[in-house]
C-alpha atoms as a PDB file:
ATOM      1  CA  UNK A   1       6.119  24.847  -1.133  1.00  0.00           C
ATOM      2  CA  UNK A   2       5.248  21.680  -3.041  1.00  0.00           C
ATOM      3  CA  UNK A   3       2.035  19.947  -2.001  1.00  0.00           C
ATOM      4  CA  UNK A   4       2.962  16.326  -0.810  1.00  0.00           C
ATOM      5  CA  UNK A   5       5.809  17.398   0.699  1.00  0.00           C
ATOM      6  CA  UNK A   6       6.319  16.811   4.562  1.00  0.00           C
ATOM      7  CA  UNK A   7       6.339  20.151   5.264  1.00  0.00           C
ATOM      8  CA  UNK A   8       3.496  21.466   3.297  1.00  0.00           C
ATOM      9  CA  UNK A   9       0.919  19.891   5.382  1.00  0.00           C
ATOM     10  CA  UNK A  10      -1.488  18.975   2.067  1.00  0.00           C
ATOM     11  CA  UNK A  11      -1.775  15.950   0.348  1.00  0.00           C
ATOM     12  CA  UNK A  12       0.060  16.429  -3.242  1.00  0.00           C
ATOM     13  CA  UNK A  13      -3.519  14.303  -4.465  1.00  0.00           C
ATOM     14  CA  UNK A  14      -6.551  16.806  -3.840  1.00  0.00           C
ATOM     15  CA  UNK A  15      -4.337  18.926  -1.623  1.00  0.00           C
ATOM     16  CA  UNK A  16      -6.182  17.735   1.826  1.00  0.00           C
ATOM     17  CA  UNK A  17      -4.819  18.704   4.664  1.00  0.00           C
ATOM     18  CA  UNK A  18      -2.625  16.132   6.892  1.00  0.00           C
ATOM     19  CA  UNK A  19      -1.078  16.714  10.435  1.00  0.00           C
ATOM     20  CA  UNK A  20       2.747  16.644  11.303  1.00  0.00           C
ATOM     21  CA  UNK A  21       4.470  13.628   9.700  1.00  0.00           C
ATOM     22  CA  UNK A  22       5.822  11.191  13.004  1.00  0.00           C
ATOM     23  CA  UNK A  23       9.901  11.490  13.314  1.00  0.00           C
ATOM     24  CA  UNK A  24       9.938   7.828  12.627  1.00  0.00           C
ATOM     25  CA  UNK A  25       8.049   8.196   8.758  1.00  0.00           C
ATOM     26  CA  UNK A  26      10.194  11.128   8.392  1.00  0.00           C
ATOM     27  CA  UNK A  27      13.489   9.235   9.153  1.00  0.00           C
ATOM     28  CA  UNK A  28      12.447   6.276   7.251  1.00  0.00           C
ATOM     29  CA  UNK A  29      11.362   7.757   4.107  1.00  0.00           C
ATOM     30  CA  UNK A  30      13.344  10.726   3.492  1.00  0.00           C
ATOM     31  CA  UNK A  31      12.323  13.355   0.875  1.00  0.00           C
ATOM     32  CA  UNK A  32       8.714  11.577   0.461  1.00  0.00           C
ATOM     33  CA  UNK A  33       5.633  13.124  -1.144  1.00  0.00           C
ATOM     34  CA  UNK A  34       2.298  12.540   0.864  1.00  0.00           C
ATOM     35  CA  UNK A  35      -0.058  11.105  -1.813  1.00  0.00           C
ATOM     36  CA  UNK A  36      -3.016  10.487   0.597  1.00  0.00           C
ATOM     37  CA  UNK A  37      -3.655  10.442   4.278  1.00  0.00           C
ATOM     38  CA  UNK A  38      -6.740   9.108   6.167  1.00  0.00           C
ATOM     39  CA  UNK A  39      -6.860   9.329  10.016  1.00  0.00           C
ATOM     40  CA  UNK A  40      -8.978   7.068  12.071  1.00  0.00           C
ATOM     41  CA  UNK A  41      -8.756   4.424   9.369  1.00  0.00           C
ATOM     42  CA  UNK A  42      -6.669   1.653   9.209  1.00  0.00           C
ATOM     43  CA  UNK A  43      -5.893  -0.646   6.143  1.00  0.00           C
ATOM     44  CA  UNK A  44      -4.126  -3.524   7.899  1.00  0.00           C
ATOM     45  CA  UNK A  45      -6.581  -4.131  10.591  1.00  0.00           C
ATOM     46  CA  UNK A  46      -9.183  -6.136  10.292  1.00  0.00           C
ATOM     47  CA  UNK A  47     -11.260  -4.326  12.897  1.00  0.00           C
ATOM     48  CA  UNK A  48     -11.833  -0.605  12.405  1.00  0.00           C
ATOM     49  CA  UNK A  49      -9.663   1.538  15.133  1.00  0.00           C
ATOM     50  CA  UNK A  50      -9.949   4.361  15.557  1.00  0.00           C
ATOM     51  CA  UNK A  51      -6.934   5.953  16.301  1.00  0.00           C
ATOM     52  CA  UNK A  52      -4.633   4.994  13.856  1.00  0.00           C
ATOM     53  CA  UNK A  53      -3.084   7.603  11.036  1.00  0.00           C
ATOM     54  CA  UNK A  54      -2.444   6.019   7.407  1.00  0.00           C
ATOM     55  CA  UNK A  55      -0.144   7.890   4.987  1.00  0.00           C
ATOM     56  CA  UNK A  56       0.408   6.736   1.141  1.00  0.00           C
ATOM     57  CA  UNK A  57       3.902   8.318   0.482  1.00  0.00           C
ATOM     58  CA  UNK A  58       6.084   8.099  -2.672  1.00  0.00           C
ATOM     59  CA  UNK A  59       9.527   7.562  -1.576  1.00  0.00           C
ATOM     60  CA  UNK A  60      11.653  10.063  -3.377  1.00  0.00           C
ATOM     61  CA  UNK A  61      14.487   8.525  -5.426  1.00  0.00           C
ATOM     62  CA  UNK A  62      17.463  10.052  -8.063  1.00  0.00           C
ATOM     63  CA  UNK A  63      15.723   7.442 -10.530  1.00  0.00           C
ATOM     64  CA  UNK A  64      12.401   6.602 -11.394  1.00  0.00           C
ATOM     65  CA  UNK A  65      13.269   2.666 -10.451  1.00  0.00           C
ATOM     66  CA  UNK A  66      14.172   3.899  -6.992  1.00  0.00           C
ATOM     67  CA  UNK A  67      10.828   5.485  -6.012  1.00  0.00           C
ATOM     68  CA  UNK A  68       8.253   3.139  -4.243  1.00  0.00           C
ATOM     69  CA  UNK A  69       4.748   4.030  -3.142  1.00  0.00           C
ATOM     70  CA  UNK A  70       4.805   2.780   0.864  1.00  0.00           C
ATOM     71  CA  UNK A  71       1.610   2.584   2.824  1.00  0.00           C
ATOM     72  CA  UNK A  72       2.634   3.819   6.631  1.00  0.00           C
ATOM     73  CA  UNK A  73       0.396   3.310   9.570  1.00  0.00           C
ATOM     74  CA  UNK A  74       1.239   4.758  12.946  1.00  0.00           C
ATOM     75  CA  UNK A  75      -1.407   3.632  15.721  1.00  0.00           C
ATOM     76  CA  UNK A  76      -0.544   7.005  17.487  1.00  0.00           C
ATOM     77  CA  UNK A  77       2.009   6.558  19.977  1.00  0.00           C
ATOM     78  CA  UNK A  78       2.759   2.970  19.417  1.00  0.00           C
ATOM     79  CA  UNK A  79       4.968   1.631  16.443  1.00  0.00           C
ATOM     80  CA  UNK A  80       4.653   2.596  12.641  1.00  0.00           C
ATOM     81  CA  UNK A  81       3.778  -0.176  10.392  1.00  0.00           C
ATOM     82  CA  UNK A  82       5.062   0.085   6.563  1.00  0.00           C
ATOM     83  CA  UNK A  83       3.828  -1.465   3.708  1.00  0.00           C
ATOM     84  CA  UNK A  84       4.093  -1.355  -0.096  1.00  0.00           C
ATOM     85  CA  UNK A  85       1.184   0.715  -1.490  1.00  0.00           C
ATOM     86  CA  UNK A  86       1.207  -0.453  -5.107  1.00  0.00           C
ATOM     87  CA  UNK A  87       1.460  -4.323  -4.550  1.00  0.00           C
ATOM     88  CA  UNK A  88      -0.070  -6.929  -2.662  1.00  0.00           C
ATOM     89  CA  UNK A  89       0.924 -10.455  -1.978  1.00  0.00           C
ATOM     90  CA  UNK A  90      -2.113 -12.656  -3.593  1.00  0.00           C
ATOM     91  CA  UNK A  91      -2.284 -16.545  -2.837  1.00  0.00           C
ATOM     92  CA  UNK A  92      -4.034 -18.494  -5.346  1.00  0.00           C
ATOM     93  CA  UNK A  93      -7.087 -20.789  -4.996  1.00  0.00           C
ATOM     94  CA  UNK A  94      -5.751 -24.642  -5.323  1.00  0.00           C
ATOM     95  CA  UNK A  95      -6.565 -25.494  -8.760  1.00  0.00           C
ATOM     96  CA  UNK A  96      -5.281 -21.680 -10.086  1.00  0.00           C
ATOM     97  CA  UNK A  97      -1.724 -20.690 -11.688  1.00  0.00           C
ATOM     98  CA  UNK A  98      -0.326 -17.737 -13.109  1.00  0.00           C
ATOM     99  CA  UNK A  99      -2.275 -17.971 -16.277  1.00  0.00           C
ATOM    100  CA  UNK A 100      -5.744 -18.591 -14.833  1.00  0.00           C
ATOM    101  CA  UNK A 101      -4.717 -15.272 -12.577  1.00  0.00           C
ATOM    102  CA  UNK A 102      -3.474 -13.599 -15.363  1.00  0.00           C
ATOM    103  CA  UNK A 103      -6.570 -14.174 -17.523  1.00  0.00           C
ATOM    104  CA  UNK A 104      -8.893 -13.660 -14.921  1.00  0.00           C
ATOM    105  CA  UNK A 105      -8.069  -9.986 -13.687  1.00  0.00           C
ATOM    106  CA  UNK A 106      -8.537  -7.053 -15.549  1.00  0.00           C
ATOM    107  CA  UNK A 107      -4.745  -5.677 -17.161  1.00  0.00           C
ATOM    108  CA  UNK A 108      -6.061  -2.844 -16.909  1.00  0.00           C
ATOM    109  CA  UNK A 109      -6.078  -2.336 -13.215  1.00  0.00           C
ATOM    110  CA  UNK A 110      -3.629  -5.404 -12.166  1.00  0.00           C
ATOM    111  CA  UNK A 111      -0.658  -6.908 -13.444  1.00  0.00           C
ATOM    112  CA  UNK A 112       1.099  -9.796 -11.900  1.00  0.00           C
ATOM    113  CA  UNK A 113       5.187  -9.552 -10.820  1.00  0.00           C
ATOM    114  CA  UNK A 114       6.014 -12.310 -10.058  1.00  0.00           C
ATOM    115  CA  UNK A 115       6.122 -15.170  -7.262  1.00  0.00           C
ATOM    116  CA  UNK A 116       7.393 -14.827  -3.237  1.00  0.00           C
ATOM    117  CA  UNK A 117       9.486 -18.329  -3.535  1.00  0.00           C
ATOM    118  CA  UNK A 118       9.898 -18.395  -0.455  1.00  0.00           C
ATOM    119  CA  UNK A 119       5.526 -18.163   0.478  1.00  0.00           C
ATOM    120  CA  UNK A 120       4.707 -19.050  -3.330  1.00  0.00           C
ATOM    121  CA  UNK A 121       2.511 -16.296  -3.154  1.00  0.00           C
ATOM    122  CA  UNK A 122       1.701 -14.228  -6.273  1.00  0.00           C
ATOM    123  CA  UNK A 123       2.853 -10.287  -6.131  1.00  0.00           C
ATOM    124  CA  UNK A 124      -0.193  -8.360  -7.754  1.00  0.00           C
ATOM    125  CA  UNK A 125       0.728  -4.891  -8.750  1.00  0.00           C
ATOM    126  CA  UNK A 126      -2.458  -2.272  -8.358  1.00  0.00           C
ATOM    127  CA  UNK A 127      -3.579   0.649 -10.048  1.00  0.00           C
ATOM    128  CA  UNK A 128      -5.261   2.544  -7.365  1.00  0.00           C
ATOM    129  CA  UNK A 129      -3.465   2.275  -4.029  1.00  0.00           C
ATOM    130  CA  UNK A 130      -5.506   4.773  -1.835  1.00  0.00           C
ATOM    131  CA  UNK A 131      -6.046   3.824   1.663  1.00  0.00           C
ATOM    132  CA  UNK A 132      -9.896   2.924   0.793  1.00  0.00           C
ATOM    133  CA  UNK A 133      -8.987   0.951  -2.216  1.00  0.00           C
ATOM    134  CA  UNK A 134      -6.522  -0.684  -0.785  1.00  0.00           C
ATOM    135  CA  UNK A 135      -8.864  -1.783   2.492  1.00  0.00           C
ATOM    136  CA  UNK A 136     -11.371  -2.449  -0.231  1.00  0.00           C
ATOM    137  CA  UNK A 137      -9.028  -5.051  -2.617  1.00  0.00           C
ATOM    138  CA  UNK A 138      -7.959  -6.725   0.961  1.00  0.00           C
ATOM    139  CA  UNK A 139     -11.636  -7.896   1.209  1.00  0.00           C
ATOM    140  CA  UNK A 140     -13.138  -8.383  -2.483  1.00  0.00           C
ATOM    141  CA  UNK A 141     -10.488  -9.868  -4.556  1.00  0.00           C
ATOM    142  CA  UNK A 142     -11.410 -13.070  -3.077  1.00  0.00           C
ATOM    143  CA  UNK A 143     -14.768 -12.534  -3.492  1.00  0.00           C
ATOM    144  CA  UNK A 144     -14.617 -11.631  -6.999  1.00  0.00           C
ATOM    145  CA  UNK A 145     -12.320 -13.996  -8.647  1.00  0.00           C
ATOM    146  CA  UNK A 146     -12.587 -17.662  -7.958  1.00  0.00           C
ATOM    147  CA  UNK A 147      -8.909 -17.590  -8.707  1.00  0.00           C
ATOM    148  CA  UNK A 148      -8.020 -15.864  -5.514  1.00  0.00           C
ATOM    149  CA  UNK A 149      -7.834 -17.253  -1.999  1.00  0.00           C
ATOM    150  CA  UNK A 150      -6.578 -14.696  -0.101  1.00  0.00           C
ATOM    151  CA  UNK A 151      -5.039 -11.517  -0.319  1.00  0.00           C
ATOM    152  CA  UNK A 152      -2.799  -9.997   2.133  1.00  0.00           C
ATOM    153  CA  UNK A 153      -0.482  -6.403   2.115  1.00  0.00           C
ATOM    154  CA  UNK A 154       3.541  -6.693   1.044  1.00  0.00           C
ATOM    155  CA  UNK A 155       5.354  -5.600   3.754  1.00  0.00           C
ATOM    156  CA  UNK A 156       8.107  -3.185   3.462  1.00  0.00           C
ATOM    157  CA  UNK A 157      10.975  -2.709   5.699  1.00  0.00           C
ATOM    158  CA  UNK A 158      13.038   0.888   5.839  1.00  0.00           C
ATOM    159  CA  UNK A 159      16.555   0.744   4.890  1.00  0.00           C
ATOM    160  CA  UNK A 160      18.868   1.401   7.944  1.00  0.00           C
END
């Protein structure tokens, strides 16, 4: 049995151990390899709960440009959150544009896809997309580059 998959119980990254995947994950990401998985630890709340479960899953995919890493958070009995692990939406400080982005963070662990029209914020593809990381890039990036005002995760919706 592969580790990552649903069934195997261990993360396929350092082969930790994980509890039953939720019917609802299962069902909305079919044939998906558990990455990482943090209980008690939330990435989209602000305020640390405690009893939420947080799963970074590649969605499995025929093609390479059909896999997606997805971020899923089920507070335990209540509804299961999904978001995309690799990207987050960025919005940029006033007097920024792409190019002072761009310039300003490190290609080597961010690259820029392109614009929400609709929000005009920037979508800022990330290296490391653990749960910590993730929780920690939520609350830095502003801090560290004048160029960013906020920074918020890219929601992702499961095909019905």
């Amino acid at each position: 049995m592969r580790p990552g998959s649903y069934d195997s119980n261990v993360t396929a990254v350092g082969n930790l151990p994980f509890p039953e995947i939720p019917k609802l994950i299962k069902d909305s990401i079919p044939r998906g390899l558990v990455l990482h998985f943090e209980n008690n630890f939330s990435v989209s709340r602000t305020h640390e709960e405690n009893c939420t479960d947080c799963w970074i899953i590649e969605s499995g995919g025929v093609l390479r440009s059909e896999r997606l890493f997805v971020l899923a958070e089920n507070n335990r009995g209540a509804k299961v959150d999904f978001y995309r692990a690799s990207e987050l939406y960025i919005t940029a400080s006033e007097s920024c544009d792409l190019k002072d982005l761009e310039k300003e963070l490190p290609e080597d662990n961010f690259r820029i896809l392109g614009q929400n029209k609709k929000t005009l914020e920037y979508i800022l593809q990330v290296k490391e997309f653990y749960p910590g990381k993730l929780k920690e890039f939520l609350h830095q990036l502003p801090i560290q580059f004048r160029s960013i005002k906020q920074v918020r995760l890219y929601p992702w919706l499961p095909p019905h």
